[in-house]
C-alpha atoms as a PDB file:
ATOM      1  CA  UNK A   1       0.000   0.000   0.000  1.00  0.00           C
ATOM      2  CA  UNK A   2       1.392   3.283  -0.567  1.00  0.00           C
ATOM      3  CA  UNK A   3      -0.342   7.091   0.113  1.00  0.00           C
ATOM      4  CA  UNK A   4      -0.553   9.006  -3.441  1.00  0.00           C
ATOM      5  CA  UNK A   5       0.351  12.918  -3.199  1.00  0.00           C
ATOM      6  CA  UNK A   6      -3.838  13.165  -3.659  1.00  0.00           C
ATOM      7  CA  UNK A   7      -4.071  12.096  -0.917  1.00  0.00           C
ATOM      8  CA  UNK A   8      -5.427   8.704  -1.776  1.00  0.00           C
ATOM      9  CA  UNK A   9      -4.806   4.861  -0.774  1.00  0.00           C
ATOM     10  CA  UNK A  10      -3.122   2.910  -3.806  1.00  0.00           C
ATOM     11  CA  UNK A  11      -2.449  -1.052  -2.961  1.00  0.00           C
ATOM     12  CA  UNK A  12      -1.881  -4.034  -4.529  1.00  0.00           C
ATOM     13  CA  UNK A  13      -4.402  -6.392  -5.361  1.00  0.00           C
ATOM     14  CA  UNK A  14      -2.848 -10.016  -6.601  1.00  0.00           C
ATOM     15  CA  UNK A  15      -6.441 -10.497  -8.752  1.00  0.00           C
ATOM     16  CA  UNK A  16      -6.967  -6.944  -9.674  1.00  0.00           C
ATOM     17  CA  UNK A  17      -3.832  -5.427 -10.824  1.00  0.00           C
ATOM     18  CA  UNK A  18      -3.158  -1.756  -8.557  1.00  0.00           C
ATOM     19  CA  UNK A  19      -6.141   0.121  -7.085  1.00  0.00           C
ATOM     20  CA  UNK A  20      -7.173   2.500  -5.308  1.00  0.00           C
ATOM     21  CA  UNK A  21      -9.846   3.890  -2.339  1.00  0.00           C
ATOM     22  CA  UNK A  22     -11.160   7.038  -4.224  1.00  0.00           C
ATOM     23  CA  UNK A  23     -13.913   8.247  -1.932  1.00  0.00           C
ATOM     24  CA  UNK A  24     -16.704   5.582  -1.118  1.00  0.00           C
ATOM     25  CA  UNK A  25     -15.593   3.976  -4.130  1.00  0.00           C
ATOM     26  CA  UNK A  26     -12.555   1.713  -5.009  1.00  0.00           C
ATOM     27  CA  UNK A  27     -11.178   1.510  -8.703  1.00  0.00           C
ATOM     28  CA  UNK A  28      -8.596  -0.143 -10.366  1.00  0.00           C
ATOM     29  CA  UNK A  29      -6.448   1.946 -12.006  1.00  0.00           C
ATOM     30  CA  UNK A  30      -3.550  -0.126 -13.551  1.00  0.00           C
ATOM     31  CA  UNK A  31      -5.123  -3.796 -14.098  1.00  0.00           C
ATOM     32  CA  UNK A  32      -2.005  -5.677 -15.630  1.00  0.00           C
ATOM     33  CA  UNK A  33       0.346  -4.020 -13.080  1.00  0.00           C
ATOM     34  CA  UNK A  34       1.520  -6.314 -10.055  1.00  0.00           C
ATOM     35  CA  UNK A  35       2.956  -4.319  -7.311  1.00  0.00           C
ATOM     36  CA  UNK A  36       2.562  -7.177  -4.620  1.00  0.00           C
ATOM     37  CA  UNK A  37       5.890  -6.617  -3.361  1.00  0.00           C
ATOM     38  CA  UNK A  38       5.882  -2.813  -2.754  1.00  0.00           C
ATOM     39  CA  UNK A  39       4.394   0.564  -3.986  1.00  0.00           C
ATOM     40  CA  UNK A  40       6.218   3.781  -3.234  1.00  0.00           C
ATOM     41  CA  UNK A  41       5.213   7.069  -4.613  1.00  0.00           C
ATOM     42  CA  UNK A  42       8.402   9.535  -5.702  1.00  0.00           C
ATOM     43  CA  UNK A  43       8.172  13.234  -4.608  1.00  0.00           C
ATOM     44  CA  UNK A  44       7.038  14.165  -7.660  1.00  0.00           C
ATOM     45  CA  UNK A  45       4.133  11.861  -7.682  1.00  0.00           C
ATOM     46  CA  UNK A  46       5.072   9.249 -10.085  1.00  0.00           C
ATOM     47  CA  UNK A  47       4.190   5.696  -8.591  1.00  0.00           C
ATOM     48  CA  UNK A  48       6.596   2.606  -8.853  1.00  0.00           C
ATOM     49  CA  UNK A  49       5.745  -0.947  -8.180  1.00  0.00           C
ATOM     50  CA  UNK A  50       7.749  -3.951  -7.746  1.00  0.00           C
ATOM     51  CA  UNK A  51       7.004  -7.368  -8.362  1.00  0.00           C
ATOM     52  CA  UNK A  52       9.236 -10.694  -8.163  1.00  0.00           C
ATOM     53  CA  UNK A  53      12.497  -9.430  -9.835  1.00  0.00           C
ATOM     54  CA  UNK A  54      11.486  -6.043 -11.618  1.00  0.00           C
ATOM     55  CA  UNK A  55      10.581  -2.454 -10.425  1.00  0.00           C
ATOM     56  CA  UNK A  56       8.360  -0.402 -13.093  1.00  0.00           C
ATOM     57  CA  UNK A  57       6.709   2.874 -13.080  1.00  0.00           C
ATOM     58  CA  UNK A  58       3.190   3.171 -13.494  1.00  0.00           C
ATOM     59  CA  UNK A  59       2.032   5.358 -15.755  1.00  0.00           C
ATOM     60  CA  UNK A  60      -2.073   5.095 -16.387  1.00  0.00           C
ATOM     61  CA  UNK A  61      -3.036   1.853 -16.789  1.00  0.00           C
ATOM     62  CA  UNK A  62       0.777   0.689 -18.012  1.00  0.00           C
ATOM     63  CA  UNK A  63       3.824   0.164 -16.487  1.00  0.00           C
ATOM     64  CA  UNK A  64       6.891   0.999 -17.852  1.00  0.00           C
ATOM     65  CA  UNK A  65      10.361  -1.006 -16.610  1.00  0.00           C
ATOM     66  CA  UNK A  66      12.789   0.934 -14.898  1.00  0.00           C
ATOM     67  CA  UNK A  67      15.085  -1.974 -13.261  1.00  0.00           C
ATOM     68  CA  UNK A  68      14.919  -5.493 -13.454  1.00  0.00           C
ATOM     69  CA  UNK A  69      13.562  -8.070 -15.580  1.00  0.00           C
ATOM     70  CA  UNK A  70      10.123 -10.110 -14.902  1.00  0.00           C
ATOM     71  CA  UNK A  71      11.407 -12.929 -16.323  1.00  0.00           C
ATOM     72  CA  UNK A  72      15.214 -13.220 -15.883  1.00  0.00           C
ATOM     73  CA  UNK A  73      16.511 -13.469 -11.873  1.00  0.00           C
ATOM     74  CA  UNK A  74      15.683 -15.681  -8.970  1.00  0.00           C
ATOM     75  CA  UNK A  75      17.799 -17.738  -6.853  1.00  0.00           C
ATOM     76  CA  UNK A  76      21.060 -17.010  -6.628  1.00  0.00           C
ATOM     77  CA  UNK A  77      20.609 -14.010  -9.126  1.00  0.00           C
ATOM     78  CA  UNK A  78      22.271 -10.530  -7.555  1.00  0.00           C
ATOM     79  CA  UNK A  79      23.710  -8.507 -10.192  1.00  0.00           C
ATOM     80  CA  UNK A  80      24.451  -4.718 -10.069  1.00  0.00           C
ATOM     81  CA  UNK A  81      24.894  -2.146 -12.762  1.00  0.00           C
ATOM     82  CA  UNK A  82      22.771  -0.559 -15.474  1.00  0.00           C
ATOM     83  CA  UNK A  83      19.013  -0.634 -14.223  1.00  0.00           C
ATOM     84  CA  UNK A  84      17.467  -2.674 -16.827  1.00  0.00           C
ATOM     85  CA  UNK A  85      20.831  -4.607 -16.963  1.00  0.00           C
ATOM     86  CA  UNK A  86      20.581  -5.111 -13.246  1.00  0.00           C
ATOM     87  CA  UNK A  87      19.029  -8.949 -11.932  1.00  0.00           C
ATOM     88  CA  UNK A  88      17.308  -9.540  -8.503  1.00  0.00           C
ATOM     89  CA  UNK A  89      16.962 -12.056  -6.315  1.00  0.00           C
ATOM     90  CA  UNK A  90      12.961 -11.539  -4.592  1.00  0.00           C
ATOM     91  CA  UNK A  91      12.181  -8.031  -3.868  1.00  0.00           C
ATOM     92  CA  UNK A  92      10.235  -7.582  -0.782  1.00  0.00           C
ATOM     93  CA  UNK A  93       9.222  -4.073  -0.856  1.00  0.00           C
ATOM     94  CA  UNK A  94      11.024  -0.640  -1.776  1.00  0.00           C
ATOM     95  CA  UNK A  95      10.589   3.175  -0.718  1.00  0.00           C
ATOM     96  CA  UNK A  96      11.879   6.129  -1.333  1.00  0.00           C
ATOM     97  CA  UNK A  97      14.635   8.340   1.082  1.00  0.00           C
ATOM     98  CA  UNK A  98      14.965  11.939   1.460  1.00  0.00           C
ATOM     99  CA  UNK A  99      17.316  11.701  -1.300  1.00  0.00           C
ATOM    100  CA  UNK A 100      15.222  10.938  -4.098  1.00  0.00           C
ATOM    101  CA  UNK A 101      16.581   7.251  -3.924  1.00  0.00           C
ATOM    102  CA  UNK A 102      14.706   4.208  -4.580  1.00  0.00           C
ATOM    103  CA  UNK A 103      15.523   1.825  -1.224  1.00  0.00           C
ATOM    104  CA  UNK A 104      14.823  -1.975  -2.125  1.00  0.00           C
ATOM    105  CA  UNK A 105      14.681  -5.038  -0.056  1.00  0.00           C
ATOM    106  CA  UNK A 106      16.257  -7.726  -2.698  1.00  0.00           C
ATOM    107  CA  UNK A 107      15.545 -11.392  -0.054  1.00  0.00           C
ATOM    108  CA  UNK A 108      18.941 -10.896   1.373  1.00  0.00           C
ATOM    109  CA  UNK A 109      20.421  -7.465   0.428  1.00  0.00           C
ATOM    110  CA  UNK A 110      19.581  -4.080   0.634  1.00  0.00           C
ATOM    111  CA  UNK A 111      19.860  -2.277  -2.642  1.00  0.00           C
ATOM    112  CA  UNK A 112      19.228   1.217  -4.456  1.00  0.00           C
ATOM    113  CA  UNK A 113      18.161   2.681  -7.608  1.00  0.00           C
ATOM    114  CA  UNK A 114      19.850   5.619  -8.168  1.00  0.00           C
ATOM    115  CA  UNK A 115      20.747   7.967 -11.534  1.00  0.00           C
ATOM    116  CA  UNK A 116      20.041   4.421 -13.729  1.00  0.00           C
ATOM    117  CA  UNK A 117      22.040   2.529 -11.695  1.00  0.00           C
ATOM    118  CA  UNK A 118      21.558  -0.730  -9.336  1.00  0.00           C
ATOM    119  CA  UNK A 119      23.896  -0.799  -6.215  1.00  0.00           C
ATOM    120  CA  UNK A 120      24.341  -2.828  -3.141  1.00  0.00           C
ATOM    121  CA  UNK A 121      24.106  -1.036   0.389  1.00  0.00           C
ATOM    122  CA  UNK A 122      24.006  -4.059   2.511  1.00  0.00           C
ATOM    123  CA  UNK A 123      24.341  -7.986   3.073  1.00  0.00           C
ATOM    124  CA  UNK A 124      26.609 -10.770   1.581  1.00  0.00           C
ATOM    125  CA  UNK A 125      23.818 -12.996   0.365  1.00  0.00           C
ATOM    126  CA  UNK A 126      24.630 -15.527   2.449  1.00  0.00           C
ATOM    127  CA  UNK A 127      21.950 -17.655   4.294  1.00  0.00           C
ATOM    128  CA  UNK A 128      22.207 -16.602   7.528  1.00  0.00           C
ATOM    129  CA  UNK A 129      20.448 -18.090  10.675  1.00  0.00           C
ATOM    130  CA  UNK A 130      21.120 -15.226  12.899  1.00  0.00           C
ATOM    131  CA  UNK A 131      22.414 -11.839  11.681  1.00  0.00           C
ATOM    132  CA  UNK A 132      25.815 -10.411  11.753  1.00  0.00           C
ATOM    133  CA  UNK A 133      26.494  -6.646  12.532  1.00  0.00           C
ATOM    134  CA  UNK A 134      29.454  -4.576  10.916  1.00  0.00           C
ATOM    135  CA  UNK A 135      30.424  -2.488   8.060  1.00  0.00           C
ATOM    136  CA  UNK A 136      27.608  -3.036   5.510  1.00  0.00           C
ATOM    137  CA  UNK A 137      28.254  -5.720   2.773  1.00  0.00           C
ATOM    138  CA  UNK A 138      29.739  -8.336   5.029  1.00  0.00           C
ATOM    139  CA  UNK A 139      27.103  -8.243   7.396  1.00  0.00           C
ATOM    140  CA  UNK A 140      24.227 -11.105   7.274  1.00  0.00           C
ATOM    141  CA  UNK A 141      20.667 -10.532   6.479  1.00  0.00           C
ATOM    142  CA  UNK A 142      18.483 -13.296   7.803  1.00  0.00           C
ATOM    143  CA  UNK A 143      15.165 -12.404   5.841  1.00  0.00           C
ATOM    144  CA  UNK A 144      14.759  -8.593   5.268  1.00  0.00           C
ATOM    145  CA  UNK A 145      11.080  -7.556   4.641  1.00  0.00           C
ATOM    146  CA  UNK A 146      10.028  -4.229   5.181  1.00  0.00           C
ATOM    147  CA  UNK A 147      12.393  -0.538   4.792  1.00  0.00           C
ATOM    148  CA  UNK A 148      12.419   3.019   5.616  1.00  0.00           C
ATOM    149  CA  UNK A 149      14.169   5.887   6.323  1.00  0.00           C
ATOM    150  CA  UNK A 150      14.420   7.847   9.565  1.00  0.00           C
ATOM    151  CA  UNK A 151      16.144  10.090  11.291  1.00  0.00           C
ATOM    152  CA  UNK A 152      19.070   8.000  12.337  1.00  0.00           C
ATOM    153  CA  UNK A 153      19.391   6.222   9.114  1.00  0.00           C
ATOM    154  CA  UNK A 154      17.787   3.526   7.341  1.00  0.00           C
ATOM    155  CA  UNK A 155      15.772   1.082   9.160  1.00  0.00           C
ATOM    156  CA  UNK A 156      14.584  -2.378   8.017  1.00  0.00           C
ATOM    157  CA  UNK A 157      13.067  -5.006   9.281  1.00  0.00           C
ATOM    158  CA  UNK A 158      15.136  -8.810   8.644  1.00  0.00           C
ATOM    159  CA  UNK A 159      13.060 -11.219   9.888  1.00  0.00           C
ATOM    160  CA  UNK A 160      12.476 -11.602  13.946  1.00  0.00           C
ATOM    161  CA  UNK A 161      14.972  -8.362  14.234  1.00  0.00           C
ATOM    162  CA  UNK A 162      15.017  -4.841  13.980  1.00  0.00           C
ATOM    163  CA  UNK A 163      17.876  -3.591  11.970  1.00  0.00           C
ATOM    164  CA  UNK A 164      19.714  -0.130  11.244  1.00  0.00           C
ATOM    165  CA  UNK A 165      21.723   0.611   8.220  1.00  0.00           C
ATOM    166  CA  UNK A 166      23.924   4.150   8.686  1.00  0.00           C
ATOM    167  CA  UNK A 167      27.606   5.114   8.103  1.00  0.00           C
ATOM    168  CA  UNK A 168      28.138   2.099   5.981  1.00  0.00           C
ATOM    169  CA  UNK A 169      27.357  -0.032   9.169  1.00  0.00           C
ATOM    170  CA  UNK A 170      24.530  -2.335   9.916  1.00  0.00           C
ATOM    171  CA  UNK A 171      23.846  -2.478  13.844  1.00  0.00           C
ATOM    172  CA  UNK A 172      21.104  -4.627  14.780  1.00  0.00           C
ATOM    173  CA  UNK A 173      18.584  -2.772  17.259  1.00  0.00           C
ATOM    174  CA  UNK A 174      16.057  -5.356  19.000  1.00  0.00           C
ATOM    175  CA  UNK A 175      15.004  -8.826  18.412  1.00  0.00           C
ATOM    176  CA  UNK A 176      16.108 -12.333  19.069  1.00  0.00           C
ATOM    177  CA  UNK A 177      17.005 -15.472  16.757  1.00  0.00           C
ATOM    178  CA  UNK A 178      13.343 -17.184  15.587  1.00  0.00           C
ATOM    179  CA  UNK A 179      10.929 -16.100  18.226  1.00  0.00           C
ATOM    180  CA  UNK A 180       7.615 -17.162  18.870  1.00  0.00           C
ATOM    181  CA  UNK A 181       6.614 -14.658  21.205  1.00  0.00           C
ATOM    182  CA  UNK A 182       6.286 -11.001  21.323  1.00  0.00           C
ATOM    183  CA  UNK A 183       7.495  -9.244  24.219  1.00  0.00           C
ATOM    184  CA  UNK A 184       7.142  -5.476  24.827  1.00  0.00           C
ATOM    185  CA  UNK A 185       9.401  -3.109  27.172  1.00  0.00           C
ATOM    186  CA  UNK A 186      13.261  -1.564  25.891  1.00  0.00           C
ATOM    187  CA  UNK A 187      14.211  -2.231  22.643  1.00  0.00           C
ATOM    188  CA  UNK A 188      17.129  -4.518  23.862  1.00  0.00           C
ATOM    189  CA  UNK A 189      14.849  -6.789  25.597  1.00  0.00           C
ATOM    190  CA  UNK A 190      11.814  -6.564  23.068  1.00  0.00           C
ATOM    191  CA  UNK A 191      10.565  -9.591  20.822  1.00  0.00           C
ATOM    192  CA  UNK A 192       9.198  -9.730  17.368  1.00  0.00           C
ATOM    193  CA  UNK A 193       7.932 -12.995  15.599  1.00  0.00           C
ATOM    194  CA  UNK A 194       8.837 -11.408  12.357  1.00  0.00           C
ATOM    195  CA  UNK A 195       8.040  -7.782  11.439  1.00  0.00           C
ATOM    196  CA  UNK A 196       5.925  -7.085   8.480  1.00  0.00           C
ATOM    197  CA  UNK A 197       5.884  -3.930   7.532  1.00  0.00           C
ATOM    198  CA  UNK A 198       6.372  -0.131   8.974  1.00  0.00           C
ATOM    199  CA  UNK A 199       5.423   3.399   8.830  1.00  0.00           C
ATOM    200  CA  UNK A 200       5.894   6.505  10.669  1.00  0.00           C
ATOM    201  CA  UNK A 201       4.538   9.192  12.649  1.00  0.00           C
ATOM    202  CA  UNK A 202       6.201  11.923  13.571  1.00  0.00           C
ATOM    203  CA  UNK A 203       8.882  10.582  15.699  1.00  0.00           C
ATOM    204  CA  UNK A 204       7.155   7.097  16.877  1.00  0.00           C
ATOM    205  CA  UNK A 205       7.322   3.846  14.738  1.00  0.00           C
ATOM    206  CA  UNK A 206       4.651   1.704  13.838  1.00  0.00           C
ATOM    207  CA  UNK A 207       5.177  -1.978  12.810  1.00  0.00           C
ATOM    208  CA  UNK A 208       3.296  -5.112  11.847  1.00  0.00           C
ATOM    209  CA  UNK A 209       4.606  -8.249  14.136  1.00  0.00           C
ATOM    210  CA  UNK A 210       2.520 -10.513  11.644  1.00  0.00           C
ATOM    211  CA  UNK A 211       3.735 -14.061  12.019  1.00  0.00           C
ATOM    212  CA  UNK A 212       2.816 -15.728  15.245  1.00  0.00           C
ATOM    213  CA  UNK A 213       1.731 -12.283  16.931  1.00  0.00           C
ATOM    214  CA  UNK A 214      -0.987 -11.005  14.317  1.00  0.00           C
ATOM    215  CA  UNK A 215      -0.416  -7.472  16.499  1.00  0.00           C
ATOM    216  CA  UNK A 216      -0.037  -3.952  15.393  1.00  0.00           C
ATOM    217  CA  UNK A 217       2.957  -2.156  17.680  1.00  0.00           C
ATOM    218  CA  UNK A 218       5.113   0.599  18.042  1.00  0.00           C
ATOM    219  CA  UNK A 219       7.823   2.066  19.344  1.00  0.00           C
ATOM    220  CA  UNK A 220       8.233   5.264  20.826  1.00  0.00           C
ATOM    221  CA  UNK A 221      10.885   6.505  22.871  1.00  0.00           C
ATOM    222  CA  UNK A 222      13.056   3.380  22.232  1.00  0.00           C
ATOM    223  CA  UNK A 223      10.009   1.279  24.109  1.00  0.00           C
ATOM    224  CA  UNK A 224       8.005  -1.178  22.286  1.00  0.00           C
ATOM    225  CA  UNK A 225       4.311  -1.161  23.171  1.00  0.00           C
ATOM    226  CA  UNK A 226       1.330  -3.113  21.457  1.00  0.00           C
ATOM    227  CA  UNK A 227      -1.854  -2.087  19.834  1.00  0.00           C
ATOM    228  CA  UNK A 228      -3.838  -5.292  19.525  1.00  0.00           C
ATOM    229  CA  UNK A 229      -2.841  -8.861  21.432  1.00  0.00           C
ATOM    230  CA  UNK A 230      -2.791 -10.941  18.677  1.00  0.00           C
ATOM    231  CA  UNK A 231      -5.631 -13.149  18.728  1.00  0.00           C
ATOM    232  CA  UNK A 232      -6.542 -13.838  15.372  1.00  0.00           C
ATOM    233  CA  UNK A 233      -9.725 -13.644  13.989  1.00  0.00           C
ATOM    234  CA  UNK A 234     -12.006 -10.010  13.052  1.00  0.00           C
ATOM    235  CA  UNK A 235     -13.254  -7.900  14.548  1.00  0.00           C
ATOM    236  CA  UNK A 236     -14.167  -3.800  14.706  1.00  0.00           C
ATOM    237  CA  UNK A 237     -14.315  -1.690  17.504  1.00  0.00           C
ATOM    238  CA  UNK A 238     -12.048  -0.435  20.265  1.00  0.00           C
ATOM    239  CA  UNK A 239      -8.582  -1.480  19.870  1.00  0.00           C
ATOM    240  CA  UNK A 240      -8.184  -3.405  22.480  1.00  0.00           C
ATOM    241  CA  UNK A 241     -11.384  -5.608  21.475  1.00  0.00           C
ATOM    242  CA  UNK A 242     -10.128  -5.977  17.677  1.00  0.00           C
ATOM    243  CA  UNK A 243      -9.281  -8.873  15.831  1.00  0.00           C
ATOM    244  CA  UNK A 244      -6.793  -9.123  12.990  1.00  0.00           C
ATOM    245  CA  UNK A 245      -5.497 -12.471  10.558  1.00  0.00           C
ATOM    246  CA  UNK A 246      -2.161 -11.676   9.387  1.00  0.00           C
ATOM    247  CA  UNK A 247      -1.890  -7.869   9.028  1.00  0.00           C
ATOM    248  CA  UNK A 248       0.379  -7.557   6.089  1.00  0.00           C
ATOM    249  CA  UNK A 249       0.831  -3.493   5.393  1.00  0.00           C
ATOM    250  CA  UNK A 250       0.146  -0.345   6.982  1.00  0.00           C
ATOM    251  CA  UNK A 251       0.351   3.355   6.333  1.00  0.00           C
ATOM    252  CA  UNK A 252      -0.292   6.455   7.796  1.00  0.00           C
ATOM    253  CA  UNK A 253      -2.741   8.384   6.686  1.00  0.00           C
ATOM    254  CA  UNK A 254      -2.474  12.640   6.005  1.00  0.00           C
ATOM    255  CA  UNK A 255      -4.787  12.884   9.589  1.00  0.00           C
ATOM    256  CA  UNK A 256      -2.102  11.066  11.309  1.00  0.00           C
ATOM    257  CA  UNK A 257      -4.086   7.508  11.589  1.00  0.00           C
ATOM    258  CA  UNK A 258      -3.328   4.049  10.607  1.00  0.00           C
ATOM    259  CA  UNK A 259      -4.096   2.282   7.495  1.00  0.00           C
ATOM    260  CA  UNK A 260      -3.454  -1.806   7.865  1.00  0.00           C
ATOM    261  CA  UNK A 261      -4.126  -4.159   5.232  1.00  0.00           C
ATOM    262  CA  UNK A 262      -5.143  -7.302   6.942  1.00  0.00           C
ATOM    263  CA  UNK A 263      -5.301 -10.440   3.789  1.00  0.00           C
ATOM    264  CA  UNK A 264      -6.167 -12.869   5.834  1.00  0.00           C
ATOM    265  CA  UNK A 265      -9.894 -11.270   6.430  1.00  0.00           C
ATOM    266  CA  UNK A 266      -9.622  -9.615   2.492  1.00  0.00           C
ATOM    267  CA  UNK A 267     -10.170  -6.613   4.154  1.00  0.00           C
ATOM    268  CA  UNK A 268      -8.271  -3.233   4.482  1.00  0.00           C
ATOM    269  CA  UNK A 269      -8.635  -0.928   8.285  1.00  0.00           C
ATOM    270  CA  UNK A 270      -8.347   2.005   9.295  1.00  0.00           C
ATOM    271  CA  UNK A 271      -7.023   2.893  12.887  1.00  0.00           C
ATOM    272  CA  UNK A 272      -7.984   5.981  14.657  1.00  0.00           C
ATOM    273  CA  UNK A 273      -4.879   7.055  16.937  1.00  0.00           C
ATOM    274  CA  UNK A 274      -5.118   9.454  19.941  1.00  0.00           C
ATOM    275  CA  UNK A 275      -2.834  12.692  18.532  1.00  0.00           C
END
């Protein structure tokens, strides 16, 4: 899911192509255009969307390629260079930084589009069970899902853990190795089951712990709280009283509230925050 600059909810829909919430009504805008693994909106509006091993801009109801190939890459496949000359692994999602760069989460590196060009930021490509911190491309990624920039640097999310990329180093900020449980308090003794997707506001984070947690959380203040307790299942209402099944994605909104797309209940929902 990604906010346009009108304002207006675009996401992914695997049997639609890309849509969007445009009122009370929902249309799809781009119907041959996957964008299942990430939607980010430049600051000059123009929409890209990746899917499997290419990144294309969206333009109407087309997409034009701009990195990537949908049909050469996969396994083992990590090549850097010339955009459309450049071959990726899996993206998981991509966003833009301050800088007008294109961030992308390539299964285990961390990559960027910038002036045409395809270049590695972080990660050997080696499976890892448990990550490794230290100057950038030799440290392990596990399973890197989710990125975005903040003020410190560039945060991603890499399976169970909470990770920091700045200064050429990766240093890994909460988390433990394959955890089942999600634990709130300091950062350093926090748990995630395997974080999804975030988004900020203002200064405090918001996640998606989606794997065996199924809760919406956030940190603020280096302190990880939750928004839901993870039973699965739906329901509206109060936020202590709703029910989620597998919230995938999550934005927030111009009014400062929380958008979470939640596939397993084929439904998209909106959060109301205190300010």
């Amino acid at each position: 899911m990604a906010l346009g600059p009108d304002g207006r909810l675009y996401f992914a829909d695997g049997l639609s192509g890309i849509r969007v919430v445009d009122g009370e009504y929902v249309r799809t805008t781009a119907p041959s255009v996957g964008g299942g693994h990430g939607l980010a909106f430049a600051a000059d509006g123009r929409l890209f969307a990746a899917t499997g091993g290419a990144i294309s801009e969206v333009k109407g109801a087309k997409a034009e390629l701009v990195a990537g190939s949908p049909t050469e890459g996969g396994e083992g496949y990590h090549i850097d260079g010339p955009a459309l000359a450049a071959r990726f692994e899996e993206i998981q999602d991509i966003a833009f930084d301050s800088q007008g760069r294109l961030l992308i989460v390539d299964r285990r590196w961390i990559r960027v589009l910038e002036a045409g060009q395809v270049t590695t930021l972080a990660g050997t490509g080696v499976y890892a069970s448990a990550p490794t911190d230290g100057p950038a491309l030799a440290a392990d990624l596990v399973w890197p899902r989710a990125i975005l920039e903040g003020e410190a640097g560039i945060y991603f999310s890499d399976a169970t853990y909470l990770r920091l990329l700045h200064g050429g180093l990766v240093t890994t900020l909460a988390g433990v190795k394959k955890s089942v449980y999600a634990v709130d308090g300091p950062l350093d003794q926090s748990r995630f089951t395997g974080i999804g997707a975030m988004a900020w506001k203002q200064d405090v984070m918001y996640l998606v712990d989606w794997r065996f947690a199924r809760r919406i959380r956030y940190i603020k203040d280096s302190v990880v709280y939750s928004l839901t307790d993870g039973q699965m299942g739906f329901r509206d209402g109060p936020i202590s009283e709703a029910l989620f099944d597998g919230p995938g994605d999550l934005v927030v909104d111009a009014k400062g509230n929380l958008i979470v797309g939640d596939p397993g209940n084929c439904r998209i929902r909106y959060i109301q925050l205190e300010p």
